[in-house]
PDB file of N, CA and C in Angstrom:
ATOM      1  N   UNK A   1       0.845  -1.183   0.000  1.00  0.00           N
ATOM      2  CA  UNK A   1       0.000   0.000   0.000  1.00  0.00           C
ATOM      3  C   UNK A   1       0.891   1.248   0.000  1.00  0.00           C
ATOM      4  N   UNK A   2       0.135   2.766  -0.505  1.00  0.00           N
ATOM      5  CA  UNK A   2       0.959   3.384  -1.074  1.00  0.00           C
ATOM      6  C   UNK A   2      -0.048   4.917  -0.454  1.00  0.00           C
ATOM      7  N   UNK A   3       0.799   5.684   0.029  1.00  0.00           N
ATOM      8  CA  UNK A   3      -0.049   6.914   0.455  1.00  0.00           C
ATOM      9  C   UNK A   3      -0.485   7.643  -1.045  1.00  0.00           C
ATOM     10  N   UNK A   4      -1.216   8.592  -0.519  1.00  0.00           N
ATOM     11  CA  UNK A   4      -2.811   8.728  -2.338  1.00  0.00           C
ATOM     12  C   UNK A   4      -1.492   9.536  -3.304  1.00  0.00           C
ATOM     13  N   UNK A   5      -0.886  10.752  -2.015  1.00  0.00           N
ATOM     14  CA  UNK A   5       0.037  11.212  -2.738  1.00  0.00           C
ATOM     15  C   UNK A   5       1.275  10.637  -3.800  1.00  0.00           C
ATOM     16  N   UNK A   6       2.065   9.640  -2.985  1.00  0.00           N
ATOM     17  CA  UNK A   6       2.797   9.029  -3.567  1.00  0.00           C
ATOM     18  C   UNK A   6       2.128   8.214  -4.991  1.00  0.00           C
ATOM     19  N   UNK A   7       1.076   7.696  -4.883  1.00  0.00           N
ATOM     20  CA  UNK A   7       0.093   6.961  -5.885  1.00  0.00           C
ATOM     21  C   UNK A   7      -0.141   8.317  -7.340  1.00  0.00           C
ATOM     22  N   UNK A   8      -0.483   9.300  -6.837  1.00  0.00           N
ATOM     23  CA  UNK A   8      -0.459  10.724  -7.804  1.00  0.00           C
ATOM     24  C   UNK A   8       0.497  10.659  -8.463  1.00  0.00           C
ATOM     25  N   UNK A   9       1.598  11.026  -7.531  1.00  0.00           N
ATOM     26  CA  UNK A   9       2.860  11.828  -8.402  1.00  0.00           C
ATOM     27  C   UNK A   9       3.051  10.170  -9.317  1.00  0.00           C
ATOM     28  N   UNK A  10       3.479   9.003  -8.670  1.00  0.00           N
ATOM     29  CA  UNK A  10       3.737   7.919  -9.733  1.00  0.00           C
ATOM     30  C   UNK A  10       3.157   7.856 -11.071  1.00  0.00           C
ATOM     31  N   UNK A  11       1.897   8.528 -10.454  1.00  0.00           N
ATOM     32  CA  UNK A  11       0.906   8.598 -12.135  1.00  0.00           C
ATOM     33  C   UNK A  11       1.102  10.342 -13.225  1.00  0.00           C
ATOM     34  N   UNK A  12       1.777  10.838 -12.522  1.00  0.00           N
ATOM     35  CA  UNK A  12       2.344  11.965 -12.913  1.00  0.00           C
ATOM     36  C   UNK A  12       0.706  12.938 -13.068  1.00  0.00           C
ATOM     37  N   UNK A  13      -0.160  12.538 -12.212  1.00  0.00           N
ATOM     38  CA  UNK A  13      -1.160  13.888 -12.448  1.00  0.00           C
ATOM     39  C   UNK A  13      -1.177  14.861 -10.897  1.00  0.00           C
ATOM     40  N   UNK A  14      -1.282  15.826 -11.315  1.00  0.00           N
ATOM     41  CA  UNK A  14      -1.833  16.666 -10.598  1.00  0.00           C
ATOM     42  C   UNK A  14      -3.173  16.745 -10.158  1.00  0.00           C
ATOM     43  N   UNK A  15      -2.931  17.793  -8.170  1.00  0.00           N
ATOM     44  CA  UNK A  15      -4.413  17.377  -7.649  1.00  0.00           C
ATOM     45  C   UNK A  15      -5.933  17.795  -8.583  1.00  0.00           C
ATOM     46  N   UNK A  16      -5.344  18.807  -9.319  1.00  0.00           N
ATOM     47  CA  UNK A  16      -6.413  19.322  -9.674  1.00  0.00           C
ATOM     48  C   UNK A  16      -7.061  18.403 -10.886  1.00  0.00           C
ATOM     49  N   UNK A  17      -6.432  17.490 -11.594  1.00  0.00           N
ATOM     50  CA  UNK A  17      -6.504  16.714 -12.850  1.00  0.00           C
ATOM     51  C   UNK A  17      -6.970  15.480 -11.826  1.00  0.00           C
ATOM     52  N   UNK A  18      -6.751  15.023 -10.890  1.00  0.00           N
ATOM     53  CA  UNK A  18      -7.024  13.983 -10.002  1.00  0.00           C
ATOM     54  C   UNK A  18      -8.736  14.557  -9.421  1.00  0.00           C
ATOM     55  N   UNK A  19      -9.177  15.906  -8.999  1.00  0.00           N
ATOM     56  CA  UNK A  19     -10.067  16.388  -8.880  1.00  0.00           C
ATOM     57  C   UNK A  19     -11.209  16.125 -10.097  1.00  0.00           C
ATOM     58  N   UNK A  20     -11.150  16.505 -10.681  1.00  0.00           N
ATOM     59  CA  UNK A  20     -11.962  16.494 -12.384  1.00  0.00           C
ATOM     60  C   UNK A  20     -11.636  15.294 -12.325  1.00  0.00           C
ATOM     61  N   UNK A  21     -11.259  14.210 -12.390  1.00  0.00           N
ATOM     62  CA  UNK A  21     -11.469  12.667 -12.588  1.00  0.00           C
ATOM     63  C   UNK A  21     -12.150  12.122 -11.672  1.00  0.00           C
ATOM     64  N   UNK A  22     -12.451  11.988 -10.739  1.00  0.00           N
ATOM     65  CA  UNK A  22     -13.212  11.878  -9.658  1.00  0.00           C
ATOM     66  C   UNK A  22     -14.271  12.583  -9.030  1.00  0.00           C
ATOM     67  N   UNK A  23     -14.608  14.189  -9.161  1.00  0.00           N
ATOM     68  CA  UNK A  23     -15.353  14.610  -8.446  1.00  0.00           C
ATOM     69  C   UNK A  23     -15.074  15.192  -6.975  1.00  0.00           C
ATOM     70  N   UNK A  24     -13.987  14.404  -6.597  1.00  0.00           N
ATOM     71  CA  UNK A  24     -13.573  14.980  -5.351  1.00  0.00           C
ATOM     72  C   UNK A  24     -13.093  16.345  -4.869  1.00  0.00           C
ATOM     73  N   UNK A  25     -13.033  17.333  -4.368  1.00  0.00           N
ATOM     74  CA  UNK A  25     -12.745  18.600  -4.060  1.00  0.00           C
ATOM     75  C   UNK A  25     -11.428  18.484  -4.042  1.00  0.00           C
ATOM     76  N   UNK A  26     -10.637  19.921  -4.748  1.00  0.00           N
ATOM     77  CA  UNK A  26      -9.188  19.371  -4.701  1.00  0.00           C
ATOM     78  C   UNK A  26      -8.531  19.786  -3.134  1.00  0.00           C
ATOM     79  N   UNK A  27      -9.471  20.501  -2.533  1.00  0.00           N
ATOM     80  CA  UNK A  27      -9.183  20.717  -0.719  1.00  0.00           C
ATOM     81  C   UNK A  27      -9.322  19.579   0.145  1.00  0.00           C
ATOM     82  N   UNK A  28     -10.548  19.043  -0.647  1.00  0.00           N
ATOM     83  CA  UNK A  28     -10.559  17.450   0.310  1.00  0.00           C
ATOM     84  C   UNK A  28      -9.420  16.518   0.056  1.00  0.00           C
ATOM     85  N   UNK A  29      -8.903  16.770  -1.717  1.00  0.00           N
ATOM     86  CA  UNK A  29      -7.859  15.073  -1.520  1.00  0.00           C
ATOM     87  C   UNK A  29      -6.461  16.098  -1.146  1.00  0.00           C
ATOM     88  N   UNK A  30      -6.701  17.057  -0.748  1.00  0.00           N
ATOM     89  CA  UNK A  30      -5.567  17.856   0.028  1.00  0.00           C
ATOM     90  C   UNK A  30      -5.293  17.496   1.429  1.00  0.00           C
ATOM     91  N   UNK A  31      -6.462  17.536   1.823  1.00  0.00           N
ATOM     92  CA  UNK A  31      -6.540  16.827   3.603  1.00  0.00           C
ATOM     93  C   UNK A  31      -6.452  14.779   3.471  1.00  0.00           C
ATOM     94  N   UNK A  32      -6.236  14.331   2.553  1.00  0.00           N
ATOM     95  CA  UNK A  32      -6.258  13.025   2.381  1.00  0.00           C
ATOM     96  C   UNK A  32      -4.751  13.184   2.311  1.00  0.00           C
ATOM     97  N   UNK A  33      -4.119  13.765   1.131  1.00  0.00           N
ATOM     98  CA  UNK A  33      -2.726  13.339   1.251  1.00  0.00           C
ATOM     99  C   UNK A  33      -1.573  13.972   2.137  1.00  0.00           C
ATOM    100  N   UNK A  34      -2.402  14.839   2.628  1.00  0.00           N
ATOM    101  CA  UNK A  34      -1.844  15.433   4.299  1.00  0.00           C
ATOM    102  C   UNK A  34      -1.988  14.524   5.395  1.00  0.00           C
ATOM    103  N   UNK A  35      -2.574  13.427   5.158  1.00  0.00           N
ATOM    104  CA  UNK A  35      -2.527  12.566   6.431  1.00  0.00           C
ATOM    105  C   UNK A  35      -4.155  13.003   7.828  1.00  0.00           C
ATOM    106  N   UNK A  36      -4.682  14.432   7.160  1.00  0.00           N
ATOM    107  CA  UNK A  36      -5.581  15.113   8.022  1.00  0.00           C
ATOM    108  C   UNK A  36      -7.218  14.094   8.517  1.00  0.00           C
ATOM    109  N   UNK A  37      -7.202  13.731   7.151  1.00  0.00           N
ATOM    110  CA  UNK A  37      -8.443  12.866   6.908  1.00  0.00           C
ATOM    111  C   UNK A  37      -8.194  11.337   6.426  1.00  0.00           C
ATOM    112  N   UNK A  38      -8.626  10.604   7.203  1.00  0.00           N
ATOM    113  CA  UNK A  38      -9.023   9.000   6.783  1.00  0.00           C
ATOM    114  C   UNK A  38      -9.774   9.288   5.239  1.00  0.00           C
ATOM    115  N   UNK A  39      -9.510   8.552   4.410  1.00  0.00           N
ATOM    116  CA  UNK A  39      -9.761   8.594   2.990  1.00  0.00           C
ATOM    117  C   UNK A  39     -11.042   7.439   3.246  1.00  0.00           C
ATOM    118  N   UNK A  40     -12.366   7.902   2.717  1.00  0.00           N
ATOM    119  CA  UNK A  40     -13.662   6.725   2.826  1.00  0.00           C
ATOM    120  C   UNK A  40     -13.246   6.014   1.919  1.00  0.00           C
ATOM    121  N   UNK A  41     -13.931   4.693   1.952  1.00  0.00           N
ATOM    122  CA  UNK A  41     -14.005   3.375   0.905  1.00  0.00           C
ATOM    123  C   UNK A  41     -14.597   3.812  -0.589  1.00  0.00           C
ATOM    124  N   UNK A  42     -15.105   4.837  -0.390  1.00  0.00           N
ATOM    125  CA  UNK A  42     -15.970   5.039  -1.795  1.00  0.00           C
ATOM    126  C   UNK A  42     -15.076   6.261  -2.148  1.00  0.00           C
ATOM    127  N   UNK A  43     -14.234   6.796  -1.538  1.00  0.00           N
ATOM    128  CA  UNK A  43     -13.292   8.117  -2.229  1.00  0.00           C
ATOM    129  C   UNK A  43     -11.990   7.043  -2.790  1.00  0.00           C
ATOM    130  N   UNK A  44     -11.931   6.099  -1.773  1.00  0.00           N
ATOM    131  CA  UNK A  44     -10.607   5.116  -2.317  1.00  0.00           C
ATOM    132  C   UNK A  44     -10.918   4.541  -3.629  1.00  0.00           C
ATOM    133  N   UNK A  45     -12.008   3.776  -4.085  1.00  0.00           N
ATOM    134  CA  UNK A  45     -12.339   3.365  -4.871  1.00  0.00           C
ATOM    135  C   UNK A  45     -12.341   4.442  -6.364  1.00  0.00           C
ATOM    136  N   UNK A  46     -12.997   5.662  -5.509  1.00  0.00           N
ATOM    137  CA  UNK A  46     -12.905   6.471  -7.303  1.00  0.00           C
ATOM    138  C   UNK A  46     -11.732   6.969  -7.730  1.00  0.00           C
ATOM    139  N   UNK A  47     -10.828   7.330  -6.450  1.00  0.00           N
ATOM    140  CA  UNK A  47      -9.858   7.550  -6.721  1.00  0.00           C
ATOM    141  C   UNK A  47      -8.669   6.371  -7.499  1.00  0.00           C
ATOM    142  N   UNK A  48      -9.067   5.004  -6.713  1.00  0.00           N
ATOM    143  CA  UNK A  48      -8.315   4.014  -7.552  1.00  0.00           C
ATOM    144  C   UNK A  48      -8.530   3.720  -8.930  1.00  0.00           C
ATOM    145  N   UNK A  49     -10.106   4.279  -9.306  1.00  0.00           N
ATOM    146  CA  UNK A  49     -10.604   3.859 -10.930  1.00  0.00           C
ATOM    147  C   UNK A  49      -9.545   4.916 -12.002  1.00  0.00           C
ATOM    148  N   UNK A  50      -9.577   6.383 -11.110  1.00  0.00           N
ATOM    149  CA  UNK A  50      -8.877   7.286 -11.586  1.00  0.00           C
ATOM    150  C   UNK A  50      -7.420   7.530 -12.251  1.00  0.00           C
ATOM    151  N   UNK A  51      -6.628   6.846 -11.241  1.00  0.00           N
ATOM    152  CA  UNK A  51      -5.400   6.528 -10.885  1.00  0.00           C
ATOM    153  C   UNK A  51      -4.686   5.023 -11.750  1.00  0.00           C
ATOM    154  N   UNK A  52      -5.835   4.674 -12.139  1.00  0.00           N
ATOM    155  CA  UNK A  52      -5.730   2.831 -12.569  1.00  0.00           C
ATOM    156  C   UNK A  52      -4.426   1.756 -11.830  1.00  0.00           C
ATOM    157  N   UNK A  53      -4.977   2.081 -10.557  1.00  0.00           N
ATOM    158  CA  UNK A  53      -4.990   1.216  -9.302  1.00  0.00           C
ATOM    159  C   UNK A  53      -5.901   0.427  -9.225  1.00  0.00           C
ATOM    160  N   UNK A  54      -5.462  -0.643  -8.045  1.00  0.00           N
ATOM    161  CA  UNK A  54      -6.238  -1.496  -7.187  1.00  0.00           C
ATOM    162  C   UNK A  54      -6.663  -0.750  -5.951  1.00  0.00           C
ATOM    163  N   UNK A  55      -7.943  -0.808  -5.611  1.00  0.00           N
ATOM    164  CA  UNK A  55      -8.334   0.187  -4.427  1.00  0.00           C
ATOM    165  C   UNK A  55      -7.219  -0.578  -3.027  1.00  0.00           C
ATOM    166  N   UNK A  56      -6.662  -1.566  -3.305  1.00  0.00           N
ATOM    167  CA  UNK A  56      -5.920  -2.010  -1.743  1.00  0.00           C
ATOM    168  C   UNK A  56      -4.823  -0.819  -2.290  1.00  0.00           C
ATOM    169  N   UNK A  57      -3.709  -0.593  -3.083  1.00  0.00           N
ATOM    170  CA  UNK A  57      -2.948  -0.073  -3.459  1.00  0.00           C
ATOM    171  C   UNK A  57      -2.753   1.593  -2.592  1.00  0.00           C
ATOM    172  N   UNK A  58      -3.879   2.060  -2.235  1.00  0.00           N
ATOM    173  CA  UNK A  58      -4.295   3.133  -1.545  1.00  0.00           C
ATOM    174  C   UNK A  58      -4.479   3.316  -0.074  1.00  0.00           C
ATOM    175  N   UNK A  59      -3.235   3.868   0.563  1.00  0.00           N
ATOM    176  CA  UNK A  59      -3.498   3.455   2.051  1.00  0.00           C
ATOM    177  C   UNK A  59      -4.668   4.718   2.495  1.00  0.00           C
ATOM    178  N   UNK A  60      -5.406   4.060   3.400  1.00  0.00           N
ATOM    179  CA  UNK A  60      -6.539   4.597   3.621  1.00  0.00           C
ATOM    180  C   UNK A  60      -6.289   6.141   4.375  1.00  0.00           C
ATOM    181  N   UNK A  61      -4.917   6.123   5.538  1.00  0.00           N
ATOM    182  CA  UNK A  61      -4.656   7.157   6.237  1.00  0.00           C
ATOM    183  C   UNK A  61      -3.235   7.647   5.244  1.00  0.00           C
ATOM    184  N   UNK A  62      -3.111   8.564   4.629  1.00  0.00           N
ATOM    185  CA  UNK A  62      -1.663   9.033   4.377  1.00  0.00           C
ATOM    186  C   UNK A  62      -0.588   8.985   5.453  1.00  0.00           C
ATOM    187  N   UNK A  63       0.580   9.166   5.591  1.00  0.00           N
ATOM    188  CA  UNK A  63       1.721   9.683   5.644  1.00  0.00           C
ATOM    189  C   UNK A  63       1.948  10.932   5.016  1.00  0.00           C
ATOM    190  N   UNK A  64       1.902  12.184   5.520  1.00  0.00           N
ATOM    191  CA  UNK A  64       2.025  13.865   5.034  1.00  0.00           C
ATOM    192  C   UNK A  64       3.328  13.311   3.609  1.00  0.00           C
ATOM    193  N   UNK A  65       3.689  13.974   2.431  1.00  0.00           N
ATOM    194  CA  UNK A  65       5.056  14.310   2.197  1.00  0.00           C
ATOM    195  C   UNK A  65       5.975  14.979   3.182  1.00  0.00           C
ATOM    196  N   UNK A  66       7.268  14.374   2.219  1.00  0.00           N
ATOM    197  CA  UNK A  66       7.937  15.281   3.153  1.00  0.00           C
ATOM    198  C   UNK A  66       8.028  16.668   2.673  1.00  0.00           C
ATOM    199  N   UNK A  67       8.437  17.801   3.428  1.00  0.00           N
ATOM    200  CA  UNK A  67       8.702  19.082   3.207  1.00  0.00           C
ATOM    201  C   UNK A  67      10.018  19.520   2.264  1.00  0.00           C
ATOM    202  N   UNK A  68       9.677  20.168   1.604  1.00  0.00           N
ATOM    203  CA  UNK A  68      10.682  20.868   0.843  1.00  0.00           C
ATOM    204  C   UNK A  68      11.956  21.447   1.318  1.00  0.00           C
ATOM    205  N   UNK A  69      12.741  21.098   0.887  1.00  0.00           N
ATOM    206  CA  UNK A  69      14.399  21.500   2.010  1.00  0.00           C
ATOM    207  C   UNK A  69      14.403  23.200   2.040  1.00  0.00           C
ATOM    208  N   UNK A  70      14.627  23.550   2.670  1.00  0.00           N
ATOM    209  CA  UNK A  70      14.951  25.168   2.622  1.00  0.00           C
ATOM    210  C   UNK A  70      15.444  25.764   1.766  1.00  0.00           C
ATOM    211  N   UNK A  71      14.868  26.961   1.226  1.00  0.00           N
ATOM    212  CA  UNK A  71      15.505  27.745   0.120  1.00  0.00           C
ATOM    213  C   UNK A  71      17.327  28.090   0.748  1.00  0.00           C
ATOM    214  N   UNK A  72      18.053  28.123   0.013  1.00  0.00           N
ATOM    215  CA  UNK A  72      19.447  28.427  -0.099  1.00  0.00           C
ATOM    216  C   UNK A  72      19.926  29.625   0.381  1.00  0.00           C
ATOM    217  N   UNK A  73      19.869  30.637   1.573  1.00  0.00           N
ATOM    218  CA  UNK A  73      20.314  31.756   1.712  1.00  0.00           C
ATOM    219  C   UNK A  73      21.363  32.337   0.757  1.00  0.00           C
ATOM    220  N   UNK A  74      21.442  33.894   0.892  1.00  0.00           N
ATOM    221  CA  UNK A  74      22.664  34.433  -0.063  1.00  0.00           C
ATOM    222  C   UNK A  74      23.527  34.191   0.647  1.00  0.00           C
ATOM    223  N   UNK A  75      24.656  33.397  -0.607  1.00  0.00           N
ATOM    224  CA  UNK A  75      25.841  33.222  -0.300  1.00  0.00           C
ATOM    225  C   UNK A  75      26.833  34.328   0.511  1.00  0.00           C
ATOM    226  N   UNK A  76      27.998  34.212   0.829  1.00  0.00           N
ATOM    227  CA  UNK A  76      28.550  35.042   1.665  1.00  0.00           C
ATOM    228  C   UNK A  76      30.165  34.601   0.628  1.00  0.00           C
ATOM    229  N   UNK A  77      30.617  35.859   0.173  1.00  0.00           N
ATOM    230  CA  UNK A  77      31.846  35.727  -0.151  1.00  0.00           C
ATOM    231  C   UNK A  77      32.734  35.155   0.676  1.00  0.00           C
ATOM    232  N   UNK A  78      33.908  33.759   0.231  1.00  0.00           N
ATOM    233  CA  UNK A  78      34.819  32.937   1.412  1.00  0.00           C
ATOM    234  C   UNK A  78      36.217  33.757   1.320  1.00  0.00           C
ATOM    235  N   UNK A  79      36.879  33.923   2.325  1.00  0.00           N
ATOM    236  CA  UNK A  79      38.281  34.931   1.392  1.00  0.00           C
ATOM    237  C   UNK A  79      39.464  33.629   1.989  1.00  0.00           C
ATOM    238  N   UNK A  80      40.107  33.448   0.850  1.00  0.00           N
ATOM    239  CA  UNK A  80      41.142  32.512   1.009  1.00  0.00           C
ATOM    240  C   UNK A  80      42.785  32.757   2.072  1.00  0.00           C
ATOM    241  N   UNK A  81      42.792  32.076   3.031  1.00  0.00           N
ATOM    242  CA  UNK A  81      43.712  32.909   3.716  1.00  0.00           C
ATOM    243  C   UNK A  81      44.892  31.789   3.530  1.00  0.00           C
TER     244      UNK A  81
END
């Protein structure tokens, strides 16, 4: 089993293209692949028809992603001694 997010990006669509295939609000499968909301049996299912998964393939509670590493502060000139 595979959190909804991870299942997305593998399929290379976006939430909003995952939204329009399903019906689902793209705020709701926002709180699904945030881990916020238990995903129902009947959101797993449309989402698996969507996705062309097996509805087991879809873990019911996410795991959040992880966070994006920090933007890079400005560098600081090194002076060679």
């Amino acid at each position: 089993m595979e959190d909804l997010w991870r299942v997305r990006r593998r399929k290379r669509m976006t939430v909003g293209e995952l939204s329009s295939r399903t019906g689902i609000s793209s705020k709701v499968l926002q709180r699904y692949e945030l881990g916020e909301t238990p995903i129902p049996l009947e959101d797993i299912e449309r989402l698996a028809r969507a996705l062309y998964v097996e509805p087991w393939e879809i873990k019911i509670q996410s795991d959040p992603p992880p966070s994006p590493p920090p933007p890079a502060g400005p560098r600081t000139p090194r002076s060679c001694s």
